[in-house]
PDB file of N, CA and C in Angstrom:
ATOM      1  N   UNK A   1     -83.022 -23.375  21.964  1.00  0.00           N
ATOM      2  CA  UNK A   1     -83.895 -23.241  20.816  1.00  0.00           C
ATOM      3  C   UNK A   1     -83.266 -22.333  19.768  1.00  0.00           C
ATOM      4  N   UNK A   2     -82.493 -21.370  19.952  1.00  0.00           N
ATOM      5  CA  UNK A   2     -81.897 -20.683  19.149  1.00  0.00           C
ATOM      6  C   UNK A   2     -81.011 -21.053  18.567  1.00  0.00           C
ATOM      7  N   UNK A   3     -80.543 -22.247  19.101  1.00  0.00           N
ATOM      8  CA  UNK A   3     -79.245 -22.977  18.536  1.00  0.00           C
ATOM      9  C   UNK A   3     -79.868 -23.740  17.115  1.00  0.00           C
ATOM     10  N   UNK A   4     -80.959 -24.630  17.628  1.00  0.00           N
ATOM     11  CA  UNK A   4     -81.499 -25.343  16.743  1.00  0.00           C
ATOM     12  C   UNK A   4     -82.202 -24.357  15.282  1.00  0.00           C
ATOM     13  N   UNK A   5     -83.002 -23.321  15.718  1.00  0.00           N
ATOM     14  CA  UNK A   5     -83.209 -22.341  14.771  1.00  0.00           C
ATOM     15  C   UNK A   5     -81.785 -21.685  14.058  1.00  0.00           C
ATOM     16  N   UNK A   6     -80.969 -22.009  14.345  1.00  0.00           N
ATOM     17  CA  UNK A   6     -79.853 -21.050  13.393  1.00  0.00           C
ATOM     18  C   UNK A   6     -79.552 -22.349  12.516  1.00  0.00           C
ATOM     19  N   UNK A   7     -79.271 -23.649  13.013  1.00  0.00           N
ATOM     20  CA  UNK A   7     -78.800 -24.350  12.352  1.00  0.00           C
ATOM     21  C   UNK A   7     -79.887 -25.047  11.386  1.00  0.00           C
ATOM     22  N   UNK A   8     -81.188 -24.818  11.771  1.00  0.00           N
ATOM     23  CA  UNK A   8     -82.228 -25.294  10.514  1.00  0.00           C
ATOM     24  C   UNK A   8     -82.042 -23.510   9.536  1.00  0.00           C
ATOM     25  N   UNK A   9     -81.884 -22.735   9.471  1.00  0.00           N
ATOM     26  CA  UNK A   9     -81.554 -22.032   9.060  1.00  0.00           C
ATOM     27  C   UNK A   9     -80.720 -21.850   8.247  1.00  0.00           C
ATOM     28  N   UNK A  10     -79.680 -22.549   8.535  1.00  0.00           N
ATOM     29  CA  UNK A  10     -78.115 -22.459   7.794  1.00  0.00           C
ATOM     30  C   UNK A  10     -78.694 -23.585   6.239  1.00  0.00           C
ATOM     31  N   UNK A  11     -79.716 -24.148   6.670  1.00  0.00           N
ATOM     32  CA  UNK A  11     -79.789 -25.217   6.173  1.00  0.00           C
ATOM     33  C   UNK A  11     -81.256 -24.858   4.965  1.00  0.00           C
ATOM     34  N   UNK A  12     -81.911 -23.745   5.255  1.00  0.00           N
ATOM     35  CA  UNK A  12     -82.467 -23.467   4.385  1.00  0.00           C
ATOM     36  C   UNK A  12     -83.882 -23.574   4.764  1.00  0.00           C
ATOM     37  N   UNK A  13     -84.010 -23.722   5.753  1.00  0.00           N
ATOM     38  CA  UNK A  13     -85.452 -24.189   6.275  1.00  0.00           C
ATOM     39  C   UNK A  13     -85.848 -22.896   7.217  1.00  0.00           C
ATOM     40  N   UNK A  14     -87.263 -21.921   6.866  1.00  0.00           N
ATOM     41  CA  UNK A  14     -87.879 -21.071   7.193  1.00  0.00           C
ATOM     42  C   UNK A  14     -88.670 -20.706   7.659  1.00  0.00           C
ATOM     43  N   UNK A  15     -89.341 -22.215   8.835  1.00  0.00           N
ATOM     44  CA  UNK A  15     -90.407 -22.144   9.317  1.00  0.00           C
ATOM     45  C   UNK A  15     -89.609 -23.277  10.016  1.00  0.00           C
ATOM     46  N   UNK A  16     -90.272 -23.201  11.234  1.00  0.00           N
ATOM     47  CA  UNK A  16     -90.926 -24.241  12.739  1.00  0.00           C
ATOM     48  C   UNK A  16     -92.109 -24.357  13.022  1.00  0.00           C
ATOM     49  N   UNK A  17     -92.657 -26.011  13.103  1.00  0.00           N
ATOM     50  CA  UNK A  17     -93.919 -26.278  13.685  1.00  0.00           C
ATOM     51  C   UNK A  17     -93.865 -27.091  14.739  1.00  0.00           C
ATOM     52  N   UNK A  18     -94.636 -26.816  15.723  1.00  0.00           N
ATOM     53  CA  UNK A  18     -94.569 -27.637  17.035  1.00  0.00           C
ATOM     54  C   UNK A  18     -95.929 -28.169  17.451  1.00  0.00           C
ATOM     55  N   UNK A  19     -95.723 -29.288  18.063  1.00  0.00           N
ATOM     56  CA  UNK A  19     -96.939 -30.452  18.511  1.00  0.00           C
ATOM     57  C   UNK A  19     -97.241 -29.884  19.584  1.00  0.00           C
ATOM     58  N   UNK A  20     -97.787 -29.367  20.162  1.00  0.00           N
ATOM     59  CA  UNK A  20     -98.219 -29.172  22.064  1.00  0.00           C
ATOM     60  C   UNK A  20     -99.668 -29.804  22.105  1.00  0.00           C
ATOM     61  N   UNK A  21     -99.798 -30.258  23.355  1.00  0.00           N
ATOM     62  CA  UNK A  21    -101.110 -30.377  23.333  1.00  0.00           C
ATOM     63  C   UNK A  21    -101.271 -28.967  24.075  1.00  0.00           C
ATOM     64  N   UNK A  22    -103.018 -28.726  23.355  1.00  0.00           N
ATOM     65  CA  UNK A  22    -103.656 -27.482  23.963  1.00  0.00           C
ATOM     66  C   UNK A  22    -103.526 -27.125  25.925  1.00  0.00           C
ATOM     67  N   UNK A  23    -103.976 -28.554  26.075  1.00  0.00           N
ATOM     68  CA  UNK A  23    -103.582 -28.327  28.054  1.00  0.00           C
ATOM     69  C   UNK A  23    -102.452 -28.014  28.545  1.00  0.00           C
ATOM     70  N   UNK A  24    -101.595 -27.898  27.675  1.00  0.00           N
ATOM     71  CA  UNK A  24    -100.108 -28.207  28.322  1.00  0.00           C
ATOM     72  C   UNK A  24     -99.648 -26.557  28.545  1.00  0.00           C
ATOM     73  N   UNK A  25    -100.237 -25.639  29.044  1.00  0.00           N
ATOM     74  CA  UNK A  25    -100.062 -24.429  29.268  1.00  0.00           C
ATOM     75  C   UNK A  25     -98.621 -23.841  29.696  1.00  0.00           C
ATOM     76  N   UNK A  26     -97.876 -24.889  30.400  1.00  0.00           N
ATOM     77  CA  UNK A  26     -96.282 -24.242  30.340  1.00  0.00           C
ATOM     78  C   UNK A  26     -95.758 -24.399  29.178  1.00  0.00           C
ATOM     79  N   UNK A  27     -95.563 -25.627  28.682  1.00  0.00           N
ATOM     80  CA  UNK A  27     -94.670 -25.706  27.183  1.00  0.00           C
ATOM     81  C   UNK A  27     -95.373 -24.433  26.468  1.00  0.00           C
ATOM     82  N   UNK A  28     -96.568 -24.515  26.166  1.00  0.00           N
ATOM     83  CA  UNK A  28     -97.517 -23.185  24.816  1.00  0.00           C
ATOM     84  C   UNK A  28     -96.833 -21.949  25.560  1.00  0.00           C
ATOM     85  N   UNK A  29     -96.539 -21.454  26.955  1.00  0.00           N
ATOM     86  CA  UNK A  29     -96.255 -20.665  27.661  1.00  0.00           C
ATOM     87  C   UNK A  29     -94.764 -20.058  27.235  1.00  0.00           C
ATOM     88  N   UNK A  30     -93.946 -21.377  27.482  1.00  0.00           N
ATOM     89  CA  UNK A  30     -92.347 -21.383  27.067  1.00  0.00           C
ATOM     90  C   UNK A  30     -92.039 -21.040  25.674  1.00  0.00           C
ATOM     91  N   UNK A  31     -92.771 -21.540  24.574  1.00  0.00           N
ATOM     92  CA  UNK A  31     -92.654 -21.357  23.103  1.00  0.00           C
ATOM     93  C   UNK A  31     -93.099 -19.997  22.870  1.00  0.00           C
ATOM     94  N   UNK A  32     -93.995 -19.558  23.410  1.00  0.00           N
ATOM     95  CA  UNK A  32     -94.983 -18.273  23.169  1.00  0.00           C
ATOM     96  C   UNK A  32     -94.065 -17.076  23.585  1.00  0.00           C
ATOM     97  N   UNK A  33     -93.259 -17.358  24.378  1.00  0.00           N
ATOM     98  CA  UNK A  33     -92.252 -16.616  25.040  1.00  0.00           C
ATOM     99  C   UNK A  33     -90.993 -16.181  23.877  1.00  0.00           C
ATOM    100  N   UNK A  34     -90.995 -17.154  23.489  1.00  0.00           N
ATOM    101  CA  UNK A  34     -89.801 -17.364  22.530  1.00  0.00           C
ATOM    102  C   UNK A  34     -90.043 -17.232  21.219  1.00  0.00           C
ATOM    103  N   UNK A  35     -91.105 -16.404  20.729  1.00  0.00           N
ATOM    104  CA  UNK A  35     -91.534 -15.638  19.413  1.00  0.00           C
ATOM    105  C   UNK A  35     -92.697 -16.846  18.447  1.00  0.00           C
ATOM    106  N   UNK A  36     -92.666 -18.046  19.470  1.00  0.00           N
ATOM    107  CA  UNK A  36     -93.757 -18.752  18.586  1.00  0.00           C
ATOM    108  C   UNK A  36     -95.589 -18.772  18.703  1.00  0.00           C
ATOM    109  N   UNK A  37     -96.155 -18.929  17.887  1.00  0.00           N
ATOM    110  CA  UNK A  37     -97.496 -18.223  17.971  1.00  0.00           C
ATOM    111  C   UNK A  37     -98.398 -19.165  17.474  1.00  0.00           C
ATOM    112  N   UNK A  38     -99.570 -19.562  17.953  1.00  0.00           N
ATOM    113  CA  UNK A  38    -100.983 -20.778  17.946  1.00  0.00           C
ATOM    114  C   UNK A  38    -101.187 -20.383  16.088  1.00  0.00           C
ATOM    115  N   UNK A  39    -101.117 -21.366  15.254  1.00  0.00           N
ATOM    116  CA  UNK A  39    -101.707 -21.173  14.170  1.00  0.00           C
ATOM    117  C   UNK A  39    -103.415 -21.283  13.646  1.00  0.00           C
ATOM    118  N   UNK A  40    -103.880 -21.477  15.167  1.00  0.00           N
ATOM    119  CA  UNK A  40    -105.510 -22.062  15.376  1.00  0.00           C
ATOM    120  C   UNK A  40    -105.510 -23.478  14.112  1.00  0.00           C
ATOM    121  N   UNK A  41    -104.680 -24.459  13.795  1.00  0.00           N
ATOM    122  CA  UNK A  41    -104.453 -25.292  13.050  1.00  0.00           C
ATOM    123  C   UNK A  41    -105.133 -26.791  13.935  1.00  0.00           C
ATOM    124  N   UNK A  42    -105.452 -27.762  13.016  1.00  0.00           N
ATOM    125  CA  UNK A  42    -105.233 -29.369  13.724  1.00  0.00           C
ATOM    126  C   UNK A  42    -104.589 -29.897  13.410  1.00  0.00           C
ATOM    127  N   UNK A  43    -104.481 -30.948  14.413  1.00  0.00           N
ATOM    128  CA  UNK A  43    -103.442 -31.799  13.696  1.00  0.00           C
ATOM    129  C   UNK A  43    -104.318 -33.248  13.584  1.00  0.00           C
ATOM    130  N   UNK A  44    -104.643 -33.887  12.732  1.00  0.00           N
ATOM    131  CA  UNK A  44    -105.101 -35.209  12.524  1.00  0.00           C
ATOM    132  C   UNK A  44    -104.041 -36.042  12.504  1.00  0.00           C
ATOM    133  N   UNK A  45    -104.227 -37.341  13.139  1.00  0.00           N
ATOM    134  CA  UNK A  45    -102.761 -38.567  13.325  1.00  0.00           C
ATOM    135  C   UNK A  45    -104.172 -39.798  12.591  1.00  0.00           C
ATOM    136  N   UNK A  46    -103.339 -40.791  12.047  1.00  0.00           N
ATOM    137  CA  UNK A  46    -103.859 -42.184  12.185  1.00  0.00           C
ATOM    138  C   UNK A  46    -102.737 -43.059  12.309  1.00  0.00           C
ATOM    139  N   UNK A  47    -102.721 -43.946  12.720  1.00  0.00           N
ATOM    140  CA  UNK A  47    -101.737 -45.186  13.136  1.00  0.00           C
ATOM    141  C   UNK A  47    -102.108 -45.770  12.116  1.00  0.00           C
ATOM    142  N   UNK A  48    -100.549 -46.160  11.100  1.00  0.00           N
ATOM    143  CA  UNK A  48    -101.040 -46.928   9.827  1.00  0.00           C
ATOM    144  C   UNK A  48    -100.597 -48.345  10.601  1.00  0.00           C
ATOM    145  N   UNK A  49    -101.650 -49.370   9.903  1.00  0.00           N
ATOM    146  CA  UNK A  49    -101.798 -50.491  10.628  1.00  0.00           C
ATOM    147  C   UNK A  49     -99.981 -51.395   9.517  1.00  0.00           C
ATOM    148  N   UNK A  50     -99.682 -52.146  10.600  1.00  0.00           N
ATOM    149  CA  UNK A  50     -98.092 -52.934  10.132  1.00  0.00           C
ATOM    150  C   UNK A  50     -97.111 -51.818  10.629  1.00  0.00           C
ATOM    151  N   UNK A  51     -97.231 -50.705  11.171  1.00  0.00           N
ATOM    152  CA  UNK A  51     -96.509 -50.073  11.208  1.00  0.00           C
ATOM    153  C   UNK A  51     -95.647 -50.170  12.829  1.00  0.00           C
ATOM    154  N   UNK A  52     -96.114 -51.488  13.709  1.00  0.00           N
ATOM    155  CA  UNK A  52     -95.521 -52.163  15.028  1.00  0.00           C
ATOM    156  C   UNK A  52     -96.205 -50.938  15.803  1.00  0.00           C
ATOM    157  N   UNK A  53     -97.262 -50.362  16.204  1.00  0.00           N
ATOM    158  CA  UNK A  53     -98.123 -49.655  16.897  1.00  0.00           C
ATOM    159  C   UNK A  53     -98.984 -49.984  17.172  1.00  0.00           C
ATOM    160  N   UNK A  54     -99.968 -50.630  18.229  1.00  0.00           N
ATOM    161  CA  UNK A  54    -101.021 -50.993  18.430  1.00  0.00           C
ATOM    162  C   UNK A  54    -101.684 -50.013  17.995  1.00  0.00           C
ATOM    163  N   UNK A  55    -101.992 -48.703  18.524  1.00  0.00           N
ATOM    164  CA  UNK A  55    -102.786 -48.153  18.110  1.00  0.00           C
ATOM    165  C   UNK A  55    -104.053 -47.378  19.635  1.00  0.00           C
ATOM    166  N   UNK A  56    -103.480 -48.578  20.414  1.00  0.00           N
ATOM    167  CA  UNK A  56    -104.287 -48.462  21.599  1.00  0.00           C
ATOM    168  C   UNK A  56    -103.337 -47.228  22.272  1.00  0.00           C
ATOM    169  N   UNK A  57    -104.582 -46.705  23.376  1.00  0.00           N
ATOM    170  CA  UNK A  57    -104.039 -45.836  24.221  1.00  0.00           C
ATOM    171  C   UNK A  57    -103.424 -44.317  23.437  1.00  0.00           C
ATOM    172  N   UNK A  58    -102.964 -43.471  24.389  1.00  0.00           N
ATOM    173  CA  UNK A  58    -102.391 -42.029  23.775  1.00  0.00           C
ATOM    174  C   UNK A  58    -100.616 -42.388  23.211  1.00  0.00           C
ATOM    175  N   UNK A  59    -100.048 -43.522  22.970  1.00  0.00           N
ATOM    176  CA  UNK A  59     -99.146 -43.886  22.567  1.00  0.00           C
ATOM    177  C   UNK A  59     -97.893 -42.859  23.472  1.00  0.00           C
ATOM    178  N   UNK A  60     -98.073 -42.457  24.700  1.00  0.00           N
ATOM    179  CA  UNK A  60     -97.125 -42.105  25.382  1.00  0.00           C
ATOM    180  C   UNK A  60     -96.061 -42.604  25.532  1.00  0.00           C
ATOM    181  N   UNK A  61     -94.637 -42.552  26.264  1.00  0.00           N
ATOM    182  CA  UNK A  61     -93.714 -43.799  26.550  1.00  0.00           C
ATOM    183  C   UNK A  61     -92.812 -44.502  25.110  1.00  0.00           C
ATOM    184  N   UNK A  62     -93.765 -44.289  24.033  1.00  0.00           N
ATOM    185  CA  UNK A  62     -93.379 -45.499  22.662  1.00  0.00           C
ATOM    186  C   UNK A  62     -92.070 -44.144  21.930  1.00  0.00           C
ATOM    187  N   UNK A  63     -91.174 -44.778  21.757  1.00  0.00           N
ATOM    188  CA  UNK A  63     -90.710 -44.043  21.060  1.00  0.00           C
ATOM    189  C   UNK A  63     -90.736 -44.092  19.070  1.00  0.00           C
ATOM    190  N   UNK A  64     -90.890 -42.534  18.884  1.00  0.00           N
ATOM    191  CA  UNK A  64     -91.069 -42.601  17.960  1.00  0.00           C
ATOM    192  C   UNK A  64     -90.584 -42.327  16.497  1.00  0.00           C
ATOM    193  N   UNK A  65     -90.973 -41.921  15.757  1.00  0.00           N
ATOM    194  CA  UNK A  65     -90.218 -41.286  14.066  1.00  0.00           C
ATOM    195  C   UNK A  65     -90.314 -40.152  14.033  1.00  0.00           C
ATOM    196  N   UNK A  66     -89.861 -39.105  13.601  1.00  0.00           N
ATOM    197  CA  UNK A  66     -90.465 -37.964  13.565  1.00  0.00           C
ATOM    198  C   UNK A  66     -89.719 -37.721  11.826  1.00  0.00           C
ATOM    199  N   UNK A  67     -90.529 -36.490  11.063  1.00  0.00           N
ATOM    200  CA  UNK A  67     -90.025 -36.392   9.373  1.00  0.00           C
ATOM    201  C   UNK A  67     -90.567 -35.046   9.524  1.00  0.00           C
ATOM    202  N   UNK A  68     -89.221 -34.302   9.188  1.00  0.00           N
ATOM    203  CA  UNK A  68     -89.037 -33.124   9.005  1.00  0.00           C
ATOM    204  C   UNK A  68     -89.298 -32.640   7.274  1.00  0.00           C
ATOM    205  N   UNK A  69     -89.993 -31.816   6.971  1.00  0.00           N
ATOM    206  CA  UNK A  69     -90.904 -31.772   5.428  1.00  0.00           C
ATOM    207  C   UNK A  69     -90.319 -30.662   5.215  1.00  0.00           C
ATOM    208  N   UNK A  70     -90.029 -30.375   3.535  1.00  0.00           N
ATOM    209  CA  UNK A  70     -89.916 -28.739   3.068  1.00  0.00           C
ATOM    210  C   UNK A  70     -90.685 -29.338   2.264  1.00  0.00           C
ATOM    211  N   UNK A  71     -91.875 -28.072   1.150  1.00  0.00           N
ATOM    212  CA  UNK A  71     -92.395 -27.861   0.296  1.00  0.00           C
ATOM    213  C   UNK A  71     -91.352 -27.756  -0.714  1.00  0.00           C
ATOM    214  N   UNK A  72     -91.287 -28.561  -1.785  1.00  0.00           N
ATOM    215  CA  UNK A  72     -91.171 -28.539  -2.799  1.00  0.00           C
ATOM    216  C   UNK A  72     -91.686 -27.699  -4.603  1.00  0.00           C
ATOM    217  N   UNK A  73     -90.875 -26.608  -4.889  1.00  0.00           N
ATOM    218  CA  UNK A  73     -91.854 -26.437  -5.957  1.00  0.00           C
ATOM    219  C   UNK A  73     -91.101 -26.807  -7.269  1.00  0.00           C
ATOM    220  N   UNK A  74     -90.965 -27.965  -6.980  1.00  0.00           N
ATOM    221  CA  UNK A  74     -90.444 -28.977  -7.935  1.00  0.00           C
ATOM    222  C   UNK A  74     -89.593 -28.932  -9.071  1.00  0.00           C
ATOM    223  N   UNK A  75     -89.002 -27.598  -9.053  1.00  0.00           N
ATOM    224  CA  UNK A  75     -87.054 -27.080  -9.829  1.00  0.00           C
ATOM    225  C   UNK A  75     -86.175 -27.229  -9.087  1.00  0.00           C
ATOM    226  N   UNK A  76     -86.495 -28.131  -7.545  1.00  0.00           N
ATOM    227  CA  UNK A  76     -85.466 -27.892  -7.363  1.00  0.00           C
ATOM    228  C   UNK A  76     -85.204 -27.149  -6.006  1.00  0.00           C
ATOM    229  N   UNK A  77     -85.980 -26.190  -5.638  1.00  0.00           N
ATOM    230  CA  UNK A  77     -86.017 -25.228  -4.709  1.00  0.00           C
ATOM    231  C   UNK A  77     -87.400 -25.501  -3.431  1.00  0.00           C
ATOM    232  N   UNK A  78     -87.463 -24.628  -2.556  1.00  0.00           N
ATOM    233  CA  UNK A  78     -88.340 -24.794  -1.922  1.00  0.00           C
ATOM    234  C   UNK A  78     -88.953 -23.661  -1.704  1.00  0.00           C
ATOM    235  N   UNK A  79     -90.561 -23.500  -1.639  1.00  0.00           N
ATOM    236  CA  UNK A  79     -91.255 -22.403  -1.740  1.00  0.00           C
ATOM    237  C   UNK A  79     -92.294 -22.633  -0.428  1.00  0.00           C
ATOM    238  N   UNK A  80     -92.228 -20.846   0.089  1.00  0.00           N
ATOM    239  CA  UNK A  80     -93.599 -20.734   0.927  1.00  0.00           C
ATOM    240  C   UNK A  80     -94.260 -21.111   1.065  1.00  0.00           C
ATOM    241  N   UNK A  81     -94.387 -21.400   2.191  1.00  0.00           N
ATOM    242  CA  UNK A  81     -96.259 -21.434   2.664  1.00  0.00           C
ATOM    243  C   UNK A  81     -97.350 -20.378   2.125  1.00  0.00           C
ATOM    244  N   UNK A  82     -97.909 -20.753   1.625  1.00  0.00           N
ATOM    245  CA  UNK A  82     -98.816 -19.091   0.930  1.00  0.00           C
ATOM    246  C   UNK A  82     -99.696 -18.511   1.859  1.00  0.00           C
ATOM    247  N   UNK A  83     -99.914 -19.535   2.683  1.00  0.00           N
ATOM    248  CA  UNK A  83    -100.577 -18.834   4.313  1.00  0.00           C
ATOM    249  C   UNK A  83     -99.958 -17.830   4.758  1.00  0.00           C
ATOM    250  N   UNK A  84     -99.101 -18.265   5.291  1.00  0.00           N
ATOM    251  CA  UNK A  84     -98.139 -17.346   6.557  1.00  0.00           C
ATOM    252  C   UNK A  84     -96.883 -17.395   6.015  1.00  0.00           C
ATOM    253  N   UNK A  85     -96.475 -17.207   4.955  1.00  0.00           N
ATOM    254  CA  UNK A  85     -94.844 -16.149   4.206  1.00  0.00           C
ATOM    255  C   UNK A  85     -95.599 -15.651   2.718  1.00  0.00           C
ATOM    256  N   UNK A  86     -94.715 -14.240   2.854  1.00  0.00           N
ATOM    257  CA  UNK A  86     -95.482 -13.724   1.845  1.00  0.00           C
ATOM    258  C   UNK A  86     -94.152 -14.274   0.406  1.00  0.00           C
TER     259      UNK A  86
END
């Protein structure tokens, strides 16, 4: 994990967010360990329909997309979260 944090780093990116589900008490355990912390946040999903996903079931097994986001403040640069960076 430290590997991956230096190199999103190098790269300009100042935050990590992670999916756990709430039950999953070792992973929240393992991360929590490693300086990361519950934002009491949700996460809402919808399955856009055409997108080759049924939609059925917890979509386990399916492999998927994942899109890594920076905030934009549109010169060019990328700006804080106004939540949590001051």
């Amino acid at each position: 994990m430290s590997a991956a944090e230096r190199w999103l780093a190098a790269r300009g990116v100042w935050k990590v967010q992670l999916l756990v589900r709430e039950d999953n008490v070792a992973v929240r355990t393992f991360y929590e360990r490693l300086g990361y912390r519950d934002t009491r946040s949700i996460c809402l999903q919808k399955v856009i329909e055409g997108s080759g996903v049924d939609g059925a079931g917890s979509g386990f097994g399916r492999i998927g997309r994942s899109v890594l986001c920076r905030a934009h403040d549109g010169a060019g640069g990328t700006r804080p979260d106004p939540e949590t960076r001051a």
